[in-house]
N, C-alpha and C. Protein backbone atom coordinates (compact mmCIF):
# COMPACT_ATOMS: atom_id res chain seq x y z
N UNK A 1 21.65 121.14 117.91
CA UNK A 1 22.13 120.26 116.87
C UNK A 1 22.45 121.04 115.60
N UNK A 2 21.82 122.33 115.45
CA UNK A 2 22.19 123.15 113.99
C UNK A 2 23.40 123.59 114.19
N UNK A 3 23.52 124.15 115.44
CA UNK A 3 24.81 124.81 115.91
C UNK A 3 25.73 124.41 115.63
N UNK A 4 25.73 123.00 116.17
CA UNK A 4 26.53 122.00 115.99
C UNK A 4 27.13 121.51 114.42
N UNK A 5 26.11 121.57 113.94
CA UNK A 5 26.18 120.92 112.13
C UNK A 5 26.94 121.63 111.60
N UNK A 6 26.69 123.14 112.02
CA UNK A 6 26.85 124.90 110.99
C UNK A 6 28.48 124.90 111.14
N UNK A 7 28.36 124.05 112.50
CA UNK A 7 30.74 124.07 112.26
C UNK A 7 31.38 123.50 111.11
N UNK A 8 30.57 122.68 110.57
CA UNK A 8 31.08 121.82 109.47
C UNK A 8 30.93 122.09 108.42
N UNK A 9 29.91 122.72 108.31
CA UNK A 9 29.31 123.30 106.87
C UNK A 9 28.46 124.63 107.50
N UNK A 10 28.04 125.11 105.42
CA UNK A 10 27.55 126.57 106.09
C UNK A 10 25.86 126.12 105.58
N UNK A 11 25.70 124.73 105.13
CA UNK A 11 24.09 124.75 104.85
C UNK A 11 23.93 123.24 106.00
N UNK A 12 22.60 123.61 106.26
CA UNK A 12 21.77 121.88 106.97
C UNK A 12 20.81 121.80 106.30
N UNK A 13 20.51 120.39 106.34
CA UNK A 13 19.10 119.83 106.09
C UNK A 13 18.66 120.02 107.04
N UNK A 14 17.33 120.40 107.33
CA UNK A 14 16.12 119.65 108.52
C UNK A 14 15.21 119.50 107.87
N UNK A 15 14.76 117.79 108.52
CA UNK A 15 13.51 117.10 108.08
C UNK A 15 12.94 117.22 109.34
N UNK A 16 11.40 116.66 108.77
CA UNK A 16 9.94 116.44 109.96
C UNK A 16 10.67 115.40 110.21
N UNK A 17 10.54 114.79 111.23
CA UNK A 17 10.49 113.46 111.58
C UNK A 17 8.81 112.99 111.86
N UNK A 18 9.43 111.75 111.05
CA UNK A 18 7.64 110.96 110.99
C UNK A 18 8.11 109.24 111.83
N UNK A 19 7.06 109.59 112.67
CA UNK A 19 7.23 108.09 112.99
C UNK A 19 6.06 107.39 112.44
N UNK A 20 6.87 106.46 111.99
CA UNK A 20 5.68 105.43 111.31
C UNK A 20 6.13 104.00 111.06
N UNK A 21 5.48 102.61 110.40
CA UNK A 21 6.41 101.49 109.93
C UNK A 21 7.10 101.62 108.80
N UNK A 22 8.27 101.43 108.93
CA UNK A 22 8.94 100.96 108.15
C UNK A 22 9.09 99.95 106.61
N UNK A 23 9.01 100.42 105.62
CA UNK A 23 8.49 99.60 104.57
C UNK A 23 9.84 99.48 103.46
N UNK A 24 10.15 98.35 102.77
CA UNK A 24 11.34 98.63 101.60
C UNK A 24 10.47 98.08 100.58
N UNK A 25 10.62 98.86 99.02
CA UNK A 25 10.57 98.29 98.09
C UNK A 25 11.44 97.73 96.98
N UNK A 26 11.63 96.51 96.86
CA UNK A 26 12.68 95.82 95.94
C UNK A 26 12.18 96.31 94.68
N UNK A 27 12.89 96.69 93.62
CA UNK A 27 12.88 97.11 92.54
C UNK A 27 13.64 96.21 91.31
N UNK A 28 13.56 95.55 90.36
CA UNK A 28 14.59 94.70 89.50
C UNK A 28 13.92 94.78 88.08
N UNK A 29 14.99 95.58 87.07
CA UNK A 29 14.88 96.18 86.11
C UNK A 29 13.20 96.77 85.89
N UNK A 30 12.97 97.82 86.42
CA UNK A 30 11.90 98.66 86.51
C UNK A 30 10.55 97.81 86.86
N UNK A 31 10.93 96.76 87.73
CA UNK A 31 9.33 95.34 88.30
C UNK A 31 9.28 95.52 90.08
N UNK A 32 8.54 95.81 90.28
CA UNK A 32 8.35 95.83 91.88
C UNK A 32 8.18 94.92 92.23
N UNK A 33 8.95 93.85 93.18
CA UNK A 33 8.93 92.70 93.94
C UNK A 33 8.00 93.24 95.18
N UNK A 34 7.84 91.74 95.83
CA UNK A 34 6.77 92.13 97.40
C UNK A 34 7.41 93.00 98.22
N UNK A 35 6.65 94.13 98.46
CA UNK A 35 6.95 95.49 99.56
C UNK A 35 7.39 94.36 100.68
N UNK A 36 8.56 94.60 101.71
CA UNK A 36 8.99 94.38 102.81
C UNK A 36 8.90 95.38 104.00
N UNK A 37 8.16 94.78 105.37
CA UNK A 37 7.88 95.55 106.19
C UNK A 37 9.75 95.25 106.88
N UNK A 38 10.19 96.35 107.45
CA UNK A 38 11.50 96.28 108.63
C UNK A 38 10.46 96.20 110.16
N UNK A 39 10.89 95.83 110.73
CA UNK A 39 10.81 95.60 112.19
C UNK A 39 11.93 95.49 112.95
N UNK A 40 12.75 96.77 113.61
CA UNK A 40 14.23 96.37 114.11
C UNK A 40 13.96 95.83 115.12
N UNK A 41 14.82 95.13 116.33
CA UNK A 41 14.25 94.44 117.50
C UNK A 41 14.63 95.39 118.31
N UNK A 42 15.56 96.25 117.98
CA UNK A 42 15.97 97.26 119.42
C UNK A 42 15.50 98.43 119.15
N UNK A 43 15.79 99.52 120.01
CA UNK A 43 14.91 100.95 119.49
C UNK A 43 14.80 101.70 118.53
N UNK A 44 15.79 101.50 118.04
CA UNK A 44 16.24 102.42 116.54
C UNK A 44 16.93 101.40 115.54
N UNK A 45 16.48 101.72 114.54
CA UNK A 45 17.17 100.57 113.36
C UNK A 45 18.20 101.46 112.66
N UNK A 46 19.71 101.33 113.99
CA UNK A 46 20.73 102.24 113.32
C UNK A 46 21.36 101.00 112.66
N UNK A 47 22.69 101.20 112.46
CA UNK A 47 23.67 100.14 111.87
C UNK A 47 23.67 98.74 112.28
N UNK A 48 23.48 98.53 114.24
CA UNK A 48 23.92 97.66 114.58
C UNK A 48 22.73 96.39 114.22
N UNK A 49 21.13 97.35 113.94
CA UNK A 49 19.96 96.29 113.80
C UNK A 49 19.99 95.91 112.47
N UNK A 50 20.26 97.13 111.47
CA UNK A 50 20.85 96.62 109.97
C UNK A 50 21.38 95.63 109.78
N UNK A 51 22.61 95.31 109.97
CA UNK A 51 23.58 94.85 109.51
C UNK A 51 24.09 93.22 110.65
N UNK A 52 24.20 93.71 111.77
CA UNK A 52 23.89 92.74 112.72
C UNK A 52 22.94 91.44 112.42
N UNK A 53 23.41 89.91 112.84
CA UNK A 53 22.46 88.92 113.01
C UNK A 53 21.74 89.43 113.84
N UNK A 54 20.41 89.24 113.44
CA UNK A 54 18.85 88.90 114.36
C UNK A 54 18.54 90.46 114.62
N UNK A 55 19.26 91.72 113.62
CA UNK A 55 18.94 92.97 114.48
C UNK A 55 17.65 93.54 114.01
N UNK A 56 17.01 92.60 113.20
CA UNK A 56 15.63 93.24 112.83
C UNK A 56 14.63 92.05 111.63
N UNK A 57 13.81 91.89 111.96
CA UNK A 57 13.18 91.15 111.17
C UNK A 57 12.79 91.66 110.09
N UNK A 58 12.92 91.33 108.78
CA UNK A 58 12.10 91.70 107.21
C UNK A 58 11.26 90.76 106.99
N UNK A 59 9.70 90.82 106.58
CA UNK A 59 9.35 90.08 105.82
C UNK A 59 8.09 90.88 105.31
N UNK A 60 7.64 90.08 104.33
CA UNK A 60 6.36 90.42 103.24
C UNK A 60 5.57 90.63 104.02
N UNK A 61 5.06 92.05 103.61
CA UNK A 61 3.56 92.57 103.94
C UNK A 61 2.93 92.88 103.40
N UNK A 62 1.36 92.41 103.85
CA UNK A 62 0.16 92.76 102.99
C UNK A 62 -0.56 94.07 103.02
N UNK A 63 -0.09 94.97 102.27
CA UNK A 63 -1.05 96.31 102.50
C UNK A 63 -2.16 96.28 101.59
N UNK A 64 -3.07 97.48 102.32
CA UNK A 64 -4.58 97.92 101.51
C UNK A 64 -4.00 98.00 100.27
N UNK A 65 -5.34 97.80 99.22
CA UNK A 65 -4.85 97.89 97.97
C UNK A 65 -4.69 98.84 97.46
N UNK A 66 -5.34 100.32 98.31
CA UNK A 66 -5.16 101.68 98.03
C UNK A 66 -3.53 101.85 98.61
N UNK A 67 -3.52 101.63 99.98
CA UNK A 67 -1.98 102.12 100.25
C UNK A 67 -1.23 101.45 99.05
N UNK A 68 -1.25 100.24 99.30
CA UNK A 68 -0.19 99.59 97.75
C UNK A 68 0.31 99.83 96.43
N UNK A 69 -1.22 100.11 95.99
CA UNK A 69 -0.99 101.30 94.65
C UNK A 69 -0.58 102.27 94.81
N UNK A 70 -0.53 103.19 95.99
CA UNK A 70 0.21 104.43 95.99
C UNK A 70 1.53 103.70 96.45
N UNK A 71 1.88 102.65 97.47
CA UNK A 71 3.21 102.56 97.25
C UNK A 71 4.07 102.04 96.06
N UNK A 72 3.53 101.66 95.32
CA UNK A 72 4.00 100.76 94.16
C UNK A 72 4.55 102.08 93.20
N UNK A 73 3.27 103.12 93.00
CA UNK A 73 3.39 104.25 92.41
C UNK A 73 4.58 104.99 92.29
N UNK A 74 4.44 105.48 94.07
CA UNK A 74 5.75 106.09 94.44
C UNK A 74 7.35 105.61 94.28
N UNK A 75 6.94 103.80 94.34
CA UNK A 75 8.50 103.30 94.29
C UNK A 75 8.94 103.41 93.09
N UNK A 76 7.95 103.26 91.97
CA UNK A 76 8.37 103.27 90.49
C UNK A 76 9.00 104.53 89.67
N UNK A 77 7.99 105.73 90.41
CA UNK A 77 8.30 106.70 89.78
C UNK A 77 9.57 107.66 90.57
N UNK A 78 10.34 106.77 91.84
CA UNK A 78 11.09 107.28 92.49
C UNK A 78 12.44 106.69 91.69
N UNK A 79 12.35 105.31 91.34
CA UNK A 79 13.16 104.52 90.69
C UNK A 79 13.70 105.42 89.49
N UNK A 80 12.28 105.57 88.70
CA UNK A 80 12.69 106.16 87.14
C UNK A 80 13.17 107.14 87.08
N UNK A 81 12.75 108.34 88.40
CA UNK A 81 13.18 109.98 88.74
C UNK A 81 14.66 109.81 88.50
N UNK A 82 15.09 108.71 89.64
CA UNK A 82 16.24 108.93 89.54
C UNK A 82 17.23 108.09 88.92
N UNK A 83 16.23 107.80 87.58
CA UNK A 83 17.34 107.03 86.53
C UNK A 83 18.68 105.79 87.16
N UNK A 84 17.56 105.39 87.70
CA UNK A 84 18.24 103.66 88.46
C UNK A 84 18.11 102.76 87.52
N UNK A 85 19.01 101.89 87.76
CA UNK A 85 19.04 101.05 86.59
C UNK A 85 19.16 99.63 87.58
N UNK A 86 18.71 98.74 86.91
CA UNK A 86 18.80 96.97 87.06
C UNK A 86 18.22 96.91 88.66
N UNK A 87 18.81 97.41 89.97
CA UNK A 87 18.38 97.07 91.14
C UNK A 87 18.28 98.11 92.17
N UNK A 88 17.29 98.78 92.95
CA UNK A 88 16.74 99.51 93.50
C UNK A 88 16.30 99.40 94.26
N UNK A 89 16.22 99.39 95.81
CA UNK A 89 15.07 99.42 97.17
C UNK A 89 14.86 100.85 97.30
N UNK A 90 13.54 101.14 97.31
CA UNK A 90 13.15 102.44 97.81
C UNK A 90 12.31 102.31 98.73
N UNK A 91 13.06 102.64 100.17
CA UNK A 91 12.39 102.52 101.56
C UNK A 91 11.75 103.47 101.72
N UNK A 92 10.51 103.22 102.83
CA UNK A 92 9.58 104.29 102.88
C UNK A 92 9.09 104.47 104.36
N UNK A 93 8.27 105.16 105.08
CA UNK A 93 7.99 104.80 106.49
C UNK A 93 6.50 105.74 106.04
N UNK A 94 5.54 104.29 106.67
CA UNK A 94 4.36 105.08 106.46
C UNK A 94 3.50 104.76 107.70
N UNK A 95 2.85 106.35 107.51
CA UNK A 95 2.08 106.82 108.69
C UNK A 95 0.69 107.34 108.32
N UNK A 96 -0.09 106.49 109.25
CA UNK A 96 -2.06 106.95 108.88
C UNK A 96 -2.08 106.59 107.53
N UNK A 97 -1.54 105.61 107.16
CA UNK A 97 -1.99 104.67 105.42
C UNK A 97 -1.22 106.10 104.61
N UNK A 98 -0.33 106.70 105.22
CA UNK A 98 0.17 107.40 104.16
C UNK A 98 2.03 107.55 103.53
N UNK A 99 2.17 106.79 102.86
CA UNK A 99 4.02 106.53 102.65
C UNK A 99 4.64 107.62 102.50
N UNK A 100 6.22 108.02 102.62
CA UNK A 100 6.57 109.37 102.67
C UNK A 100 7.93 108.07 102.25
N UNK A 101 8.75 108.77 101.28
CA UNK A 101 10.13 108.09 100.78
C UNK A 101 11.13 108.48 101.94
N UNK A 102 12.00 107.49 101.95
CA UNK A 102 13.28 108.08 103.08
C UNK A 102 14.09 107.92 102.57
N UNK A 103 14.65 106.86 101.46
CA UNK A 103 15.59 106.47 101.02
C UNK A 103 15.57 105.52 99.60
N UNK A 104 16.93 105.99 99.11
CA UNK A 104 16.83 104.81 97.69
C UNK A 104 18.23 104.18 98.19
N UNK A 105 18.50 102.51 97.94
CA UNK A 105 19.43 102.21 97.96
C UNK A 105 19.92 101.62 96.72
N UNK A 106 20.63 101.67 95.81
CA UNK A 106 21.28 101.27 94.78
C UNK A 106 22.64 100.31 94.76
């Protein structure tokens, strides 16, 4: 797969891959709304479980109040890092009670 990449360009990313659940945090003018767990229904939550009717369930989840505060932490200070303004999800996938960021959507 580098081989592959290096035709296109002369740098790659490689990440760890972590498997873990899936978590989004809604963000609205620097206030954290309820963390949302993803649950796609098919194997991978590519485009078609995104975006697709019925391709994945969202709803409110209750985490430890330790994981929470560190996720709340992380979403806020991921928000402000990167000088987001008014609306923000910063998705996360966490593994052994521990969140790792994957994404900001703006």
């Amino acid at each position: 797969a580098v081989l592959e990449a290096l035709k296109y360009d002369t740098e790659v990313m490689i990440e760890e891959y972590i498997k873990g659940d899936e978590i989004t945090c809604p963000i609205i003018d620097g206030k954290m709304l309820p963390v949302l767990a993803i649950k796609p229904k098919g194997k991978f939550f590519d485009i078609a479980s995104k975006y697709g009717d019925g391709g994945a369930d969202e709803f409110i989840v209750e985490l430890n109040e330790d994981l929470h505060k560190e996720v709340e932490k992380m979403a806020l200070e991921t928000y402000k890092l990167l000088k987001c303004d008014v609306y923000a999800r910063v998705d996360m996938l966490v593994k052994d009670n521990i969140p790792y960021v994957l994404e900001v959507n703006t």
